[in-house]
Protein backbone atom coordinates (compact mmCIF):
# COMPACT_ATOMS: atom_id res chain seq x y z
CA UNK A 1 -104.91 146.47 57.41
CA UNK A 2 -104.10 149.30 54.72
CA UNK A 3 -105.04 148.22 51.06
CA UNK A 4 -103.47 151.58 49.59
CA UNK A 5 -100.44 152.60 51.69
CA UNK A 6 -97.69 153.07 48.54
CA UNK A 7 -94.32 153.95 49.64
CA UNK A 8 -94.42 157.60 48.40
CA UNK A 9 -90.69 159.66 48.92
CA UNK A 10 -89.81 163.06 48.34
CA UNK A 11 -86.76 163.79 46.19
CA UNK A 12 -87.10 167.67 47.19
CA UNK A 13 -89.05 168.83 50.27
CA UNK A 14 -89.64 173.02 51.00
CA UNK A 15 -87.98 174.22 53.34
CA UNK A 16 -90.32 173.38 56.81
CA UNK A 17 -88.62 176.31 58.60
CA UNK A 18 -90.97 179.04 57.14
CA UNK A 19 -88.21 180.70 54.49
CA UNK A 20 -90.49 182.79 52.45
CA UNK A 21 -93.22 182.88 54.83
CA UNK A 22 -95.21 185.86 54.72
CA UNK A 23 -97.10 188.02 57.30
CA UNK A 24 -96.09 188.88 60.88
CA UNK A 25 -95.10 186.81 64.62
CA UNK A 26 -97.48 184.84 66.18
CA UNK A 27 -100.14 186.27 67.60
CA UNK A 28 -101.19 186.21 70.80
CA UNK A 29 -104.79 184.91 70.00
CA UNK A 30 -103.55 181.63 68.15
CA UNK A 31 -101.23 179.22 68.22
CA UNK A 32 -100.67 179.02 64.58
CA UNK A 33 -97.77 180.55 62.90
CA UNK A 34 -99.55 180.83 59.40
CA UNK A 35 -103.52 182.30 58.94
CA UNK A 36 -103.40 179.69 55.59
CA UNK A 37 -100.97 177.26 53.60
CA UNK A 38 -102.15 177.03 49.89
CA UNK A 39 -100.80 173.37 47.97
CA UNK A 40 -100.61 174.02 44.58
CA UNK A 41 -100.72 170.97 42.26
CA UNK A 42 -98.82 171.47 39.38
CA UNK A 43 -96.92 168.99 36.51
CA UNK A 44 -93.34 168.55 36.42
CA UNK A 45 -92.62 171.02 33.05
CA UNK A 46 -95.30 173.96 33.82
CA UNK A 47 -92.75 176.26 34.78
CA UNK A 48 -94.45 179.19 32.69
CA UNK A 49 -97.95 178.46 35.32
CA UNK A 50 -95.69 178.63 38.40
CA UNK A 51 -93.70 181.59 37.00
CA UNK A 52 -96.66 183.50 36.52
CA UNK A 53 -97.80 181.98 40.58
CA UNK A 54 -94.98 183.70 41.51
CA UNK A 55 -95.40 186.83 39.76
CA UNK A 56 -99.07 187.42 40.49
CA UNK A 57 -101.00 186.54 43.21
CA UNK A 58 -98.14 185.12 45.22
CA UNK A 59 -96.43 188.31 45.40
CA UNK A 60 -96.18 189.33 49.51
CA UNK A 61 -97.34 192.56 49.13
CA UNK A 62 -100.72 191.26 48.15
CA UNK A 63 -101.40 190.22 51.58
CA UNK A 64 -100.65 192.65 54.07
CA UNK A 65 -100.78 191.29 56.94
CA UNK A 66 -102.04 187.94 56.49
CA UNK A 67 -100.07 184.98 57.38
CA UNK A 68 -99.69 182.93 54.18
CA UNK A 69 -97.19 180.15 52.69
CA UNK A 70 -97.29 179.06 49.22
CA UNK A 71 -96.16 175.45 48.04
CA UNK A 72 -95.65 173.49 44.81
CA UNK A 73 -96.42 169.78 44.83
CA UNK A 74 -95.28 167.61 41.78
CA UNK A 75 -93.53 164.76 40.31
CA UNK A 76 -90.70 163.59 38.10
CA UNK A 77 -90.82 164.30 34.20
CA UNK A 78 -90.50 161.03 32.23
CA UNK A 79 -90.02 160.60 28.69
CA UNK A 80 -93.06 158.85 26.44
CA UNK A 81 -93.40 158.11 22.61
CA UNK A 82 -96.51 158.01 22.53
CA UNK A 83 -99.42 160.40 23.78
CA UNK A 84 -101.49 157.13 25.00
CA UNK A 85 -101.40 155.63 28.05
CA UNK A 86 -103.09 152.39 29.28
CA UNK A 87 -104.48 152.62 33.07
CA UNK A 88 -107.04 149.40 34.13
CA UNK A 89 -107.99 148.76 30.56
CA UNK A 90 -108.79 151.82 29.57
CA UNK A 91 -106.85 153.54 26.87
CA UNK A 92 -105.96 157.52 27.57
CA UNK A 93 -104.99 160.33 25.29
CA UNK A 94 -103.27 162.67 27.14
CA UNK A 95 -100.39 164.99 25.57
CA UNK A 96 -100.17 167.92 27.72
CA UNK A 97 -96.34 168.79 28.10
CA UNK A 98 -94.96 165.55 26.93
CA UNK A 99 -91.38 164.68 26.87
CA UNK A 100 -90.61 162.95 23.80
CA UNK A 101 -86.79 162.13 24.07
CA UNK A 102 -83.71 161.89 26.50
CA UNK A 103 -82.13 165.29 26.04
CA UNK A 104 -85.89 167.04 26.48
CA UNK A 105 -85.56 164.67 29.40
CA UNK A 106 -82.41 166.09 31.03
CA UNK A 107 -83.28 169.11 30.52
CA UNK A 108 -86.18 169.17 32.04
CA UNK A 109 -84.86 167.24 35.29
CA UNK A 110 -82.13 170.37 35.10
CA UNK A 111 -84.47 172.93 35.23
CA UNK A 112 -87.13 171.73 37.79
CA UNK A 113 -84.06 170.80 40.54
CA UNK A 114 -82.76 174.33 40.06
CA UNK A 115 -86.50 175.83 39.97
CA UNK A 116 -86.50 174.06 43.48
CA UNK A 117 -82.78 174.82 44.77
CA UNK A 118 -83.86 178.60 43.78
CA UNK A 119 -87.53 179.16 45.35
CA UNK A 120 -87.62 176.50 47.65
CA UNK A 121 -91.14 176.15 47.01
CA UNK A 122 -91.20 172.81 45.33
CA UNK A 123 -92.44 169.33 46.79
CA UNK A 124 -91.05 166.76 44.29
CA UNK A 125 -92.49 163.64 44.65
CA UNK A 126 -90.57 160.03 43.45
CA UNK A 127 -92.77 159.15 41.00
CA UNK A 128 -93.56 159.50 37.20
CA UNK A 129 -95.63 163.23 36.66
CA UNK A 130 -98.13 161.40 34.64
CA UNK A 131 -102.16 162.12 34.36
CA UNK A 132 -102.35 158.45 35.70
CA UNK A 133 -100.63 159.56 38.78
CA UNK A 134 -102.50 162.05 40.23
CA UNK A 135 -103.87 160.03 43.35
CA UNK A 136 -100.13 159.14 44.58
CA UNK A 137 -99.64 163.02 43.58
CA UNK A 138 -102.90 163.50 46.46
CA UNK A 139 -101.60 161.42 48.69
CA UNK A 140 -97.81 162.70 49.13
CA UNK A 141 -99.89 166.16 49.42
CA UNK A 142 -102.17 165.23 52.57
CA UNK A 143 -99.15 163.24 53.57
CA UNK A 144 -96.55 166.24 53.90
CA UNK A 145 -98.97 168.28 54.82
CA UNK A 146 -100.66 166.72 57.92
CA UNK A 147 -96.70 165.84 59.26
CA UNK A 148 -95.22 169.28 58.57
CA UNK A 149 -97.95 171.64 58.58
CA UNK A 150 -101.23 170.98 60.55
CA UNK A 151 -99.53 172.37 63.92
CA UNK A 152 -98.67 175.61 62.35
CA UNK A 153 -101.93 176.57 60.00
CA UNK A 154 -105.97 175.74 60.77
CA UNK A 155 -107.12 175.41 57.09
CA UNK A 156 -105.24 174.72 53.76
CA UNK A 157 -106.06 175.70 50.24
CA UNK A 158 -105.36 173.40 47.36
CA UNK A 159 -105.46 174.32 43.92
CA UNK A 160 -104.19 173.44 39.96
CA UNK A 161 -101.73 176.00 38.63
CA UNK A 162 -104.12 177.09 36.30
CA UNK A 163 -105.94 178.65 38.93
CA UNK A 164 -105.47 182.37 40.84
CA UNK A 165 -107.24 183.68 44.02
CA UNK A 166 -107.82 187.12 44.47
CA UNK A 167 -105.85 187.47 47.92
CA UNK A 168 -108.23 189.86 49.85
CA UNK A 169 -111.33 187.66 48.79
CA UNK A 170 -109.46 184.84 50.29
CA UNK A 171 -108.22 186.71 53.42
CA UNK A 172 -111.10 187.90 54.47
CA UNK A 173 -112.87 184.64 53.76
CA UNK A 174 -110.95 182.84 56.13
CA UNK A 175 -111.27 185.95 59.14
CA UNK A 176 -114.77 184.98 58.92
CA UNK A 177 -114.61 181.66 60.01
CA UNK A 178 -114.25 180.78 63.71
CA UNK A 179 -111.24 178.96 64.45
CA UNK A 180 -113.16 175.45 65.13
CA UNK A 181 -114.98 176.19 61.29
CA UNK A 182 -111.25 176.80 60.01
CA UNK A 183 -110.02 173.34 61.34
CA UNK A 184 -113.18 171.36 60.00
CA UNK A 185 -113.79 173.07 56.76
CA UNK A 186 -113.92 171.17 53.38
CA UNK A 187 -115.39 172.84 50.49
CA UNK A 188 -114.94 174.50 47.16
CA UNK A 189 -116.02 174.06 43.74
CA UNK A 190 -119.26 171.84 43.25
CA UNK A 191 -119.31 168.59 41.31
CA UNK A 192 -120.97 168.96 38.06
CA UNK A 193 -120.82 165.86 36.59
CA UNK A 194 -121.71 163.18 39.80
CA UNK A 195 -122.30 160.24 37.41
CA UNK A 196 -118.95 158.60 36.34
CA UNK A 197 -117.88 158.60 32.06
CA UNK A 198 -117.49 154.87 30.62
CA UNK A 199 -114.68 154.26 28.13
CA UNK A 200 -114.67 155.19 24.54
CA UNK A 201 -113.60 153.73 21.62
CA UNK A 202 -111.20 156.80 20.80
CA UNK A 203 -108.87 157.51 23.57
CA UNK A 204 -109.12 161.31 23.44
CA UNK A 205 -111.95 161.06 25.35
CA UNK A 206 -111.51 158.95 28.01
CA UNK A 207 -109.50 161.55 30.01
CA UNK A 208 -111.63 161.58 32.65
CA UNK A 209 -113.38 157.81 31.90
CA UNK A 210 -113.13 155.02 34.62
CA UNK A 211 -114.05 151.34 33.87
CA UNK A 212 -116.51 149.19 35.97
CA UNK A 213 -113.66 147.62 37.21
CA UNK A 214 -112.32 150.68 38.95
CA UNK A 215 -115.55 151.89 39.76
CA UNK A 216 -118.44 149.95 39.77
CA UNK A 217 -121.04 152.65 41.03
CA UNK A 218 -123.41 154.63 38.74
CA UNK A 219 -122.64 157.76 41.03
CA UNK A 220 -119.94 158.91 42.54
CA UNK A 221 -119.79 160.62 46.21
CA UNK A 222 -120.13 164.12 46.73
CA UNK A 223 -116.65 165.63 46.40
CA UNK A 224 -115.37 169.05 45.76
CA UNK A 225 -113.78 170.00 41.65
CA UNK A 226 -110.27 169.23 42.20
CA UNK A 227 -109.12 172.35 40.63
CA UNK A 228 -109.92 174.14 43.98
CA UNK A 229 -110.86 173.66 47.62
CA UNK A 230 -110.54 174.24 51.23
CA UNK A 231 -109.95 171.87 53.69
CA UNK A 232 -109.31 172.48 57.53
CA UNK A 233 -106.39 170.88 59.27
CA UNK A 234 -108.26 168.48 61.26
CA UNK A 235 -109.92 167.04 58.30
CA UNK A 236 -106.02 166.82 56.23
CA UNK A 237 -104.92 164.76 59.15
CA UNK A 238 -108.17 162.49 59.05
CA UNK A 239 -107.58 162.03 55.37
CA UNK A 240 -104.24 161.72 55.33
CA UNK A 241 -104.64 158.12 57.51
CA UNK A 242 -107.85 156.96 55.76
CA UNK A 243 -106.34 157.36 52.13
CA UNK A 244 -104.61 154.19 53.50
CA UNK A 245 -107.63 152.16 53.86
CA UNK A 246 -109.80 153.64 50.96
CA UNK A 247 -108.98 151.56 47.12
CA UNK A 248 -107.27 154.02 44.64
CA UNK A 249 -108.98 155.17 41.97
CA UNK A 250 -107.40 157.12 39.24
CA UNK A 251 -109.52 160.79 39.60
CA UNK A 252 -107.93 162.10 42.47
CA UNK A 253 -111.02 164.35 43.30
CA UNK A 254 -113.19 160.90 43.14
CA UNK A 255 -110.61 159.48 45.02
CA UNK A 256 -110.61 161.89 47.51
CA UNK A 257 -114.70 162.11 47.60
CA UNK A 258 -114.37 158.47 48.60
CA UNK A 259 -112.35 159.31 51.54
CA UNK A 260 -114.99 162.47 52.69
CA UNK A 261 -117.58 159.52 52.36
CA UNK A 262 -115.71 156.57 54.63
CA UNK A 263 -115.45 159.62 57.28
CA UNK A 264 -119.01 160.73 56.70
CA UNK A 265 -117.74 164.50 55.94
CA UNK A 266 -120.01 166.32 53.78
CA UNK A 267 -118.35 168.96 51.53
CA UNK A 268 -119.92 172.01 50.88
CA UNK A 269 -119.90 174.54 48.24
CA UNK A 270 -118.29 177.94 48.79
CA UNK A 271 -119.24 180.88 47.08
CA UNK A 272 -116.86 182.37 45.02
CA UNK A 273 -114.83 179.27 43.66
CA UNK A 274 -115.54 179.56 40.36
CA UNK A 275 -114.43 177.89 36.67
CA UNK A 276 -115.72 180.81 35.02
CA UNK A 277 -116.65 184.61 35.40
CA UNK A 278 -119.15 186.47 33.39
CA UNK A 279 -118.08 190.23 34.04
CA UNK A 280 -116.68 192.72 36.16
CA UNK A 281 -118.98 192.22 39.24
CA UNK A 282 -118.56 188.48 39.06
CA UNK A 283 -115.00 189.38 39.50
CA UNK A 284 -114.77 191.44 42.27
CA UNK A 285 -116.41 188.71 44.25
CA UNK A 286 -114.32 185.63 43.35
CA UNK A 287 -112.47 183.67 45.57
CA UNK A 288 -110.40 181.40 42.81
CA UNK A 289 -110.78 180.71 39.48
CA UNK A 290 -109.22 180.02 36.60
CA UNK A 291 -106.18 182.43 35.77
CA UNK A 292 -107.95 182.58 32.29
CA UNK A 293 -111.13 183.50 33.31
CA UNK A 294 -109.65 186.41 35.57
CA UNK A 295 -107.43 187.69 33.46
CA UNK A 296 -109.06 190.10 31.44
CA UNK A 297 -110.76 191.80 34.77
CA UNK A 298 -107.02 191.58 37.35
CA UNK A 299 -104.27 194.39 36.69
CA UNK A 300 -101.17 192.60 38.71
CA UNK A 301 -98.42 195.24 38.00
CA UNK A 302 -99.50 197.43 40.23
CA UNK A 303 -98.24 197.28 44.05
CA UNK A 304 -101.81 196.04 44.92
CA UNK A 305 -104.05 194.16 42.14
CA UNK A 306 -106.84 195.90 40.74
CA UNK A 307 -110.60 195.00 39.37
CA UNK A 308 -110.76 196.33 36.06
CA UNK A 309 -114.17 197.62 35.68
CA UNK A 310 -115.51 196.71 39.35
């Protein structure tokens, strides 16, 4: 029977029909509508990060031909008075974009339901947007996606909106791959830190700490950095229905490294998922990285990005 199987809704759904798809009819080869759908986890408030999605890398013209949708998953903003949070013992600091009262609070509901009503981009999920919250966040994600998009793309993306992609990198990343490769594909950043962080004392640094009681193990299971990775449809479906019988755990890319390892998936690493980029030549090879670390090297005012210096 399922031990993790939380009654997850969606206030606000994107609209399933394709609006804003970009790219061209289906092609004869495939029966796919879309080359790639990219899930893009971001918090309730970060409208700046999706604004500047939405402005950069998302714009259509970036992608010629190349069948693409774009989606925001996230919560509900809540208000808190205090920047500390209690999950299984363990005391977290965490003060990123806090709400603080109820008129920051209606606001904020305001804006994200007509952020939604205007793109049509968002997936709002029923639940609090909190740092605790990110495995429910994971599993409405694999949810939606495995019901409402597995018969229309091979492979997904998913990424935090702190991240970019360079879109040709991508593009012609996935036209490499056979079809069967697209569909069982999971792979992105590597893990560099396998072994899990105990609590400390001072809750500002237990951000990413897990008790023994959550997680017994020394080591955790190979998993991809959650800021970034592929995953073919196939293996979004598979996870999607073992998430159900795999114990929650508050790291959603543990979480999710859990569920690779009940399926006996290995993840691998892909070249070109990166955190951080050294110079120019770095940059002209990168898949995704952080927006900050591209930044100085990607000119997106132009009608096609450029590689400053590469």
């Amino acid at each position: 029977a399922p031990i993790n199987d939380p009654e997850v809704l969606a206030i606000t759904s994107p609209d399933v029909a394709f609006k804003g798809m970009l790219g061209h009819k289906m092609s004869k080869k495939s029966s796919y509508n879309l080359d790639l759908v990219v899930l893009i986890k971001s918090c309730a408030t970060c409208f700046k990060d999706r604004t500047r999605a939405r402005a950069t890398f998302m714009q259509p013209q970036m992608w010629g031909d190349f069948r693409i949708k774009f989606l925001f998953v996230t919560g509900l903003p809540y208000a808190s008075s205090s920047p500390i949070t209690t999950v299984g013992g363990v005391q977290i600091h965490y003060d990123h974009a806090r709400i603080t009262n109820n008129t920051e609070l209606k606001n904020a509901l305001r804006m994200l339901f007509q952020e939604a009503q205007q793109y049509g981009d968002l997936l709002i999920g029923g639940f609090r947007d909190s740092y605790c919250n990110l495995t429910l966040k994971l599993t409405l994600t694999f949810r939606w996606a495995s019901v409402f998009y597995a018969d229309q793309a091979p492979i997904f993306l998913f990424m935090d909106d702190d991240f970019t992609v360079i879109p040709v990198n991508i593009a012609s990343f996935v036209r490499t791959l056979t079809l069967e490769e697209q569909l069982q594909l999971i792979g992105g950043l590597p893990t560099l830190a396998p072994f899990p962080y105990r609590p400390l004392t001072d809750p500002r640094g237990n951000k990413w700490a897990v008790s023994r009681d959550d997680y017994p193990w020394n080591i955790y299971p190979n998993f991809p950095h959650g800021g970034a990775y592929m995953v073919g449809s196939n293996r979004v479906c598979d996870a999607a229905i073992v998430m159900a019988f795999t114990r929650p755990i508050r790291l959603d890319d543990v979480f999710l490294g859990l569920v690779w390892r009940k399926l006996h998936y290995f993840p691998l690493v892909i070249p070109g998922f990166l955190k951080h980029i050294g110079n120019a030549e770095v940059a002209v090879k990168t898949k995704v990285a952080f927006y900050s670390a591209l930044s100085p090297y990607i000119d997106w005012n132009a009608s096609k990005y450029w590689v400053r210096g590469g």
